[in-house]
N, C-alpha and C. Protein backbone atom coordinates (compact mmCIF):
# COMPACT_ATOMS: atom_id res chain seq x y z
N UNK A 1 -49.76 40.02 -8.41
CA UNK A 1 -50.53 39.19 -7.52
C UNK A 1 -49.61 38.18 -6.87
N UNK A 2 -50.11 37.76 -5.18
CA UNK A 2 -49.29 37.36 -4.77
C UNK A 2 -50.05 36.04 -3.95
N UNK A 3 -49.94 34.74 -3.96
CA UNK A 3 -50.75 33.71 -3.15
C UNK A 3 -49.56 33.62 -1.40
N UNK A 4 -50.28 33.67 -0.90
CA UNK A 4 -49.54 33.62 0.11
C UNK A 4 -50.59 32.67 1.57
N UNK A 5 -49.43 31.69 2.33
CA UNK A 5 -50.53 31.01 3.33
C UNK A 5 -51.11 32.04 4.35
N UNK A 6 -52.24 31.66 4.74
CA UNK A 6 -53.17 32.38 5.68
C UNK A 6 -53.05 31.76 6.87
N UNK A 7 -53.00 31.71 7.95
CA UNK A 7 -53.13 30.91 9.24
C UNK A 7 -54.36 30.54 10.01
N UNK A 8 -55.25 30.94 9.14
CA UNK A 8 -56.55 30.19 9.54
C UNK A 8 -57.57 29.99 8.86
N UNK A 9 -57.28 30.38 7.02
CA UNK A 9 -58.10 30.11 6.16
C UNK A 9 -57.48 29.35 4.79
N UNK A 10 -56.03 28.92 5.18
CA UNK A 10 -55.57 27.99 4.00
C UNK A 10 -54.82 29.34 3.44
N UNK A 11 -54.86 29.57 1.87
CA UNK A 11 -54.44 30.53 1.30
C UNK A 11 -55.29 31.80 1.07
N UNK A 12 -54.67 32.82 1.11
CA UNK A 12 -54.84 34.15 0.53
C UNK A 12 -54.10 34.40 -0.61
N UNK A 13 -54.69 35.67 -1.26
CA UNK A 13 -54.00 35.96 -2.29
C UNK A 13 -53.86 37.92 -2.09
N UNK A 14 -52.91 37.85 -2.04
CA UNK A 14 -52.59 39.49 -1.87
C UNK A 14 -51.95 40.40 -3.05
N UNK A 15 -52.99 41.39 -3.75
CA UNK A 15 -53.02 42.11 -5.05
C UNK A 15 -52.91 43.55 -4.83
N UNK A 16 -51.81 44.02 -5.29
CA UNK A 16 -51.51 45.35 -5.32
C UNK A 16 -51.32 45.62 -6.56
N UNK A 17 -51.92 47.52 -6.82
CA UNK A 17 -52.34 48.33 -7.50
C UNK A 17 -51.38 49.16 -7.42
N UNK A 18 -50.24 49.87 -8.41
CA UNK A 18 -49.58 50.85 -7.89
C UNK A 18 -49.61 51.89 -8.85
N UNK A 19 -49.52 53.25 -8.45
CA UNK A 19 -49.24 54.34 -9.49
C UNK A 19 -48.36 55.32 -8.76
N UNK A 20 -47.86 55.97 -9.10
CA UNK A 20 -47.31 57.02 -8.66
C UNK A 20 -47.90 57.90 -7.87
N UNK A 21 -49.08 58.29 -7.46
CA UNK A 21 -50.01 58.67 -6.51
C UNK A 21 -50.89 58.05 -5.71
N UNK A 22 -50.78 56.23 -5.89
CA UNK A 22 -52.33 55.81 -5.41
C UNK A 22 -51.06 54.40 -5.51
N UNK A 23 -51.77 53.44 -4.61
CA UNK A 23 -51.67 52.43 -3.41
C UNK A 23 -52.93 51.41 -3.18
N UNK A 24 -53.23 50.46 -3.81
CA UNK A 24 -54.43 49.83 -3.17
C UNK A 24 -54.03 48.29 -3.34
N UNK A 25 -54.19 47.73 -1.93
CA UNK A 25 -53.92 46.63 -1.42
C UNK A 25 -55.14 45.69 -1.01
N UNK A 26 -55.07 44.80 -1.50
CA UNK A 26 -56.06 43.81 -1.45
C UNK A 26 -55.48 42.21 -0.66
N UNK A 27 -56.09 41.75 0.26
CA UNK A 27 -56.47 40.74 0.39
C UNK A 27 -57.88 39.84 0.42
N UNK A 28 -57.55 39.16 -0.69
CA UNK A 28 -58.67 37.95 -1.30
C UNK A 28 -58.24 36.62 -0.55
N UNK A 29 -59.73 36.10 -0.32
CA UNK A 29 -59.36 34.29 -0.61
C UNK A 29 -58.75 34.03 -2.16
N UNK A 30 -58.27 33.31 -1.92
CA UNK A 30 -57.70 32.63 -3.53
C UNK A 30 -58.22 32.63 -4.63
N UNK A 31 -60.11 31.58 -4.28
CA UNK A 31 -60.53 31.29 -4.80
C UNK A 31 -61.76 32.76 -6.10
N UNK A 32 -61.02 33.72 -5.06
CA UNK A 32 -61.82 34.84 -5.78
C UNK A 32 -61.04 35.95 -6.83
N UNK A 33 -61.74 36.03 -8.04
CA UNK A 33 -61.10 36.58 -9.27
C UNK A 33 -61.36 38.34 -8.66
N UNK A 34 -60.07 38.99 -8.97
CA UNK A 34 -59.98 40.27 -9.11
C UNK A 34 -60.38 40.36 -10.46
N UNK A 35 -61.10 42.10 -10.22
CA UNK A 35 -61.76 42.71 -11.53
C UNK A 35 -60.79 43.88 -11.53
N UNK A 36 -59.82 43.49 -12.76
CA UNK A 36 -58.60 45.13 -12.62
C UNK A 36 -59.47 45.86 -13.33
N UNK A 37 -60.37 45.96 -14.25
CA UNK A 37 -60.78 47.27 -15.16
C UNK A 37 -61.41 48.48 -13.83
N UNK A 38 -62.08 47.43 -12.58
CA UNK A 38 -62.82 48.30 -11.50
C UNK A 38 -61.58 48.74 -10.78
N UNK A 39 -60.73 48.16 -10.49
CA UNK A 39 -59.44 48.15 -9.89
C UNK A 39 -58.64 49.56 -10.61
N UNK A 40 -58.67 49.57 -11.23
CA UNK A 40 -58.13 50.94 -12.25
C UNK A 40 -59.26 52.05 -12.03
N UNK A 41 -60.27 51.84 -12.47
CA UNK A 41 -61.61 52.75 -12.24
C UNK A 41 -61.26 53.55 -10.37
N UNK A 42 -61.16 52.38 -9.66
CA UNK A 42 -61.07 52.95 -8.56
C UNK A 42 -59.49 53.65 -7.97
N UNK A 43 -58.84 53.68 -8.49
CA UNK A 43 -57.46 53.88 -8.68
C UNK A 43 -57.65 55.66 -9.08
N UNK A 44 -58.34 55.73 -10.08
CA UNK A 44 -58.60 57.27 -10.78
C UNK A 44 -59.58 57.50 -10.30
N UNK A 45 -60.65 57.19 -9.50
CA UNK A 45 -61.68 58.12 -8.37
C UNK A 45 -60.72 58.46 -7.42
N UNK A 46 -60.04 57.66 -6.31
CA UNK A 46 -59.58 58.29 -5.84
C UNK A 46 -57.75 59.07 -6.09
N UNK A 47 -57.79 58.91 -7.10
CA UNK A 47 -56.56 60.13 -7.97
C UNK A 47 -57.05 61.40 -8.04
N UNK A 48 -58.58 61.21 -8.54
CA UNK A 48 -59.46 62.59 -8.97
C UNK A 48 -60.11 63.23 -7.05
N UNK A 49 -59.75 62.20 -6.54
CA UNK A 49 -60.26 63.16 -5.14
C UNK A 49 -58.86 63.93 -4.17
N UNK A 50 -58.21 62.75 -4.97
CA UNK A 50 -56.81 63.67 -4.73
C UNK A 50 -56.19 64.91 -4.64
N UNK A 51 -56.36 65.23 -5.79
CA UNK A 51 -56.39 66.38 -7.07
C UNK A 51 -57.46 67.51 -6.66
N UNK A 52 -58.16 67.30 -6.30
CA UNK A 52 -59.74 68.38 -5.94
C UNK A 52 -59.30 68.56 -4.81
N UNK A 53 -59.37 67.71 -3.57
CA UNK A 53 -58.79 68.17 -2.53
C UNK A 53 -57.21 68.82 -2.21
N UNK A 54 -56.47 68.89 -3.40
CA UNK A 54 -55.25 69.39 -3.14
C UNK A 54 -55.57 70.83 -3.72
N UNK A 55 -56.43 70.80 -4.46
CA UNK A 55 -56.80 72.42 -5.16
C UNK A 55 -57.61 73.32 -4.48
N UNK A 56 -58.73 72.54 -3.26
CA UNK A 56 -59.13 73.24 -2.30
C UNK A 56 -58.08 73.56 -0.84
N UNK A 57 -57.09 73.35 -1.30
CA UNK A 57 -56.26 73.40 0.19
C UNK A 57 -56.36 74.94 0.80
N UNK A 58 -56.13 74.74 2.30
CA UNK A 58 -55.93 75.91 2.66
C UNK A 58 -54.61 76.39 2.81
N UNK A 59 -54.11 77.93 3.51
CA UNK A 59 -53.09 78.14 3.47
C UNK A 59 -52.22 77.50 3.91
N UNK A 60 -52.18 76.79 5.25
CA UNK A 60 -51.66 76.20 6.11
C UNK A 60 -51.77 74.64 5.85
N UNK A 61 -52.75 74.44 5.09
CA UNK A 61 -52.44 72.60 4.31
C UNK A 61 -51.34 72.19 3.83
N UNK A 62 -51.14 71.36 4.17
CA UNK A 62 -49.80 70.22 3.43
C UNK A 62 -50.79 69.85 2.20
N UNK A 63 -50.24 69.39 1.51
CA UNK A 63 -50.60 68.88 0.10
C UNK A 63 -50.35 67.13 0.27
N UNK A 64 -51.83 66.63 -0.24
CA UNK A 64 -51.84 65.19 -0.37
C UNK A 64 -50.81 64.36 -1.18
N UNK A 65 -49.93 63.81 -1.13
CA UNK A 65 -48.93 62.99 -2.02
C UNK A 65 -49.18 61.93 -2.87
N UNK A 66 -50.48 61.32 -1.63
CA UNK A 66 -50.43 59.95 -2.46
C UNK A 66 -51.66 59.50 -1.61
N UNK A 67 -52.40 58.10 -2.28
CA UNK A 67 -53.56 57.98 -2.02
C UNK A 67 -53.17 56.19 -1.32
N UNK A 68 -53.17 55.84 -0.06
CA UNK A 68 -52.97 54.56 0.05
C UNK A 68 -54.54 53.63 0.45
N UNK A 69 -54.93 52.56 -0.46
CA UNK A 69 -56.19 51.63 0.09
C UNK A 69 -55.78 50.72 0.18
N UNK A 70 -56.58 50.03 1.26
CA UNK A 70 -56.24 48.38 0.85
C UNK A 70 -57.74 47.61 2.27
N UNK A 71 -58.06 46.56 2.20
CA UNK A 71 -58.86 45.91 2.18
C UNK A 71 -59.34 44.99 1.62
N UNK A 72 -60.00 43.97 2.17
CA UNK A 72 -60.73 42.43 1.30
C UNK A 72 -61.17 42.29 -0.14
N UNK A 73 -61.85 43.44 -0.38
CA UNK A 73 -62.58 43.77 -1.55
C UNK A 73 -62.28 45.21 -1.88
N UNK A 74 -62.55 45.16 -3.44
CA UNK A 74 -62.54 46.75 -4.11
C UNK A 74 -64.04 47.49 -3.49
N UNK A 75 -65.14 46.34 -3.23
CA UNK A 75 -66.37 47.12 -2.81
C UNK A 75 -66.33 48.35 -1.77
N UNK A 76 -65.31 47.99 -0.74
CA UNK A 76 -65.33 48.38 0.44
C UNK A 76 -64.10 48.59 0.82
N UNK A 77 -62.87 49.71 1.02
CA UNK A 77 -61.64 49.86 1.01
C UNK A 77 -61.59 51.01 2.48
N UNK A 78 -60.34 50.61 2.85
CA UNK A 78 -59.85 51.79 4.28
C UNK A 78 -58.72 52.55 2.81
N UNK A 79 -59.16 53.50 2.47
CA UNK A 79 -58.44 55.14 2.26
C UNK A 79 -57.52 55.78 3.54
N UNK A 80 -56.59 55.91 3.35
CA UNK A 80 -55.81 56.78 3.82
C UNK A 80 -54.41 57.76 2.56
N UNK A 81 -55.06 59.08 3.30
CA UNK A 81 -54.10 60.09 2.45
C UNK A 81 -52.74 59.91 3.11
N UNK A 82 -51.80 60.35 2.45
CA UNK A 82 -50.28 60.32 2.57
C UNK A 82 -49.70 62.04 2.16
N UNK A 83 -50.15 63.07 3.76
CA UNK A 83 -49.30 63.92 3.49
C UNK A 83 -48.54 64.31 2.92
N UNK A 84 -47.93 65.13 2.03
CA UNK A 84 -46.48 65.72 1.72
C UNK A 84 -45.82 67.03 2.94
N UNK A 85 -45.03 67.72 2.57
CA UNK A 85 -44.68 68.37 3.61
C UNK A 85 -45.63 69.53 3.07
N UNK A 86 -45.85 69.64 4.87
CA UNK A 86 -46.46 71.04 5.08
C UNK A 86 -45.76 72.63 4.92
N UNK A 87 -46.71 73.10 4.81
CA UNK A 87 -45.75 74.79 4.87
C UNK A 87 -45.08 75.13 6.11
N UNK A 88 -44.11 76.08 6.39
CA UNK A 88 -43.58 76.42 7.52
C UNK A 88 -44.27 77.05 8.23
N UNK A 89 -44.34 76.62 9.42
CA UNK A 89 -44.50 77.53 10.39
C UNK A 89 -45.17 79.44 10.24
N UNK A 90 -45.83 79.93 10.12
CA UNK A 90 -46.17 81.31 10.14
C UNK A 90 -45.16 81.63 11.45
N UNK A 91 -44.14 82.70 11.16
CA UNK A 91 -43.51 83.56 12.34
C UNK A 91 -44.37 84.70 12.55
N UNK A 92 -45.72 84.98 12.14
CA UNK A 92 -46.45 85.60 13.46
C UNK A 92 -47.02 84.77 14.25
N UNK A 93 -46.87 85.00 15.10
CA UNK A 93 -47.75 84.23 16.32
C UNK A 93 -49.39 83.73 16.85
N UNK A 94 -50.20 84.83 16.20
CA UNK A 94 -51.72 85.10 15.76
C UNK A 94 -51.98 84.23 14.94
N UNK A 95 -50.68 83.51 13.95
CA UNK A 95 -51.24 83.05 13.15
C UNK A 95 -50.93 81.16 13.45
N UNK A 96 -50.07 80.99 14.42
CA UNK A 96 -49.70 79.94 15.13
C UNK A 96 -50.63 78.75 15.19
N UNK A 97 -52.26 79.07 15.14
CA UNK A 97 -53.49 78.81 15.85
C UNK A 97 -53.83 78.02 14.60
N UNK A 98 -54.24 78.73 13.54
CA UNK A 98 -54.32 78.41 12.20
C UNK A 98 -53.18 77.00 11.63
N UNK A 99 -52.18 77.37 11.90
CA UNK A 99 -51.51 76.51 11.52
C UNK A 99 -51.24 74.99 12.55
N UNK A 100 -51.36 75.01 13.27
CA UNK A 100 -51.82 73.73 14.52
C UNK A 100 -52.81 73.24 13.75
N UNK A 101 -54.17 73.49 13.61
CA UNK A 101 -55.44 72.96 13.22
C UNK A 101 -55.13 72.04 12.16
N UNK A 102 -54.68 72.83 10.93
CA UNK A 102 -54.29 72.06 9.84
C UNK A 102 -53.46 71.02 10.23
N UNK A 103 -52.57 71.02 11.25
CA UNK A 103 -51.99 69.83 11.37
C UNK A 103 -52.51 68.66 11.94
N UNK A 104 -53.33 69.09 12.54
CA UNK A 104 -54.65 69.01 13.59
C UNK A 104 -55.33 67.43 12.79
N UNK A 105 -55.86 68.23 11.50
CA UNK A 105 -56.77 68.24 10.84
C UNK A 105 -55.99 66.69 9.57
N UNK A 106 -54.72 66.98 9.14
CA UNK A 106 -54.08 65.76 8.18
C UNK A 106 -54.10 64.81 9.62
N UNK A 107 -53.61 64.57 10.77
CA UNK A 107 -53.20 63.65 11.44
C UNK A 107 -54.56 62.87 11.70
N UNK A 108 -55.63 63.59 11.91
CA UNK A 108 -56.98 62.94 11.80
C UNK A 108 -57.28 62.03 10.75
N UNK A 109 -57.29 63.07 9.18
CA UNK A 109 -57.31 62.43 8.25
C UNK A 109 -56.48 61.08 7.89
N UNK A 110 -54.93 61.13 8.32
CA UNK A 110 -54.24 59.93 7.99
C UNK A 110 -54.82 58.76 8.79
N UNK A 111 -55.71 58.81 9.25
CA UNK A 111 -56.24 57.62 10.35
C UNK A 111 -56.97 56.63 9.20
N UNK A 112 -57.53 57.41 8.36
CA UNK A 112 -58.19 56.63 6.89
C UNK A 112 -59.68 56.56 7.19
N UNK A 113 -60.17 56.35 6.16
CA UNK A 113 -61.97 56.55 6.05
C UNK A 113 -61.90 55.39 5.30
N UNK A 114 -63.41 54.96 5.39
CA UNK A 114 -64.00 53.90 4.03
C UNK A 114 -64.48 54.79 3.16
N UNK A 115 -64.13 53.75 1.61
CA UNK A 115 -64.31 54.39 0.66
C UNK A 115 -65.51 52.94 0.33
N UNK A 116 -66.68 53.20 -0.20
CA UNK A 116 -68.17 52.52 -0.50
C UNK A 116 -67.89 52.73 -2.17
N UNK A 117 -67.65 51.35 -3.04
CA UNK A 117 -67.49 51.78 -4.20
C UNK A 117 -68.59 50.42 -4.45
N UNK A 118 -69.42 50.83 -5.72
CA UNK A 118 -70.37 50.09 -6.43
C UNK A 118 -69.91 48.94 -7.58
């Protein structure tokens, strides 16, 4: 945990979560207590969506690396996945189409979603 000045609310306090797959960044007012047991909890939901979505991949998927959040609160977080490298290129050409999409498809995804946690 880190207190750091804010430029228009006095201090913040900025709390990072790290694992080897997962990333979650928090900025708090000061005056507000982080809950790590939820902080961990939410750390391994999205580890476990990680993991499921890397096992549904398609042929042409890159594989998820790593899970980055961060936002005000654990309630309410911007998710973004962190590609690994993709497969090569298909040298048939028919199959060219297929493999665009998927790329298509992570560059969308890295834009990040909200994640709604209770």
């Amino acid at each position: 945990m880190q207190d750091v000045p804010d430029q228009t609310h006095g201090m913040k306090r900025h709390t990072q979560f790290q694992s080897p797959t997962t990333s979650i960044r928090l900025e708090t007012p000061i005056s507000k207590n982080i809950n790590l047991p939820k902080m961990e909890k939410v750390a391994d939901d999205l580890e476990t969506w990680r993991t499921r979505s890397n096992e549904k991949r398609g042929e042409y998927d890159a594989p998820i690396a790593r899970m980055e959040a961060s936002g005000t609160g654990l309630n309410r977080l911007t998710v973004s996945p962190v590609f690994g490298t993709p497969p090569r290129r298909p040298w048939q050409p028919w199959k060219w189409k297929a493999w665009q999409k998927a790329r298509e498809r992570e560059s969308l995804a890295s834009n990040g979603f909200d994640y709604i946690h209770n």
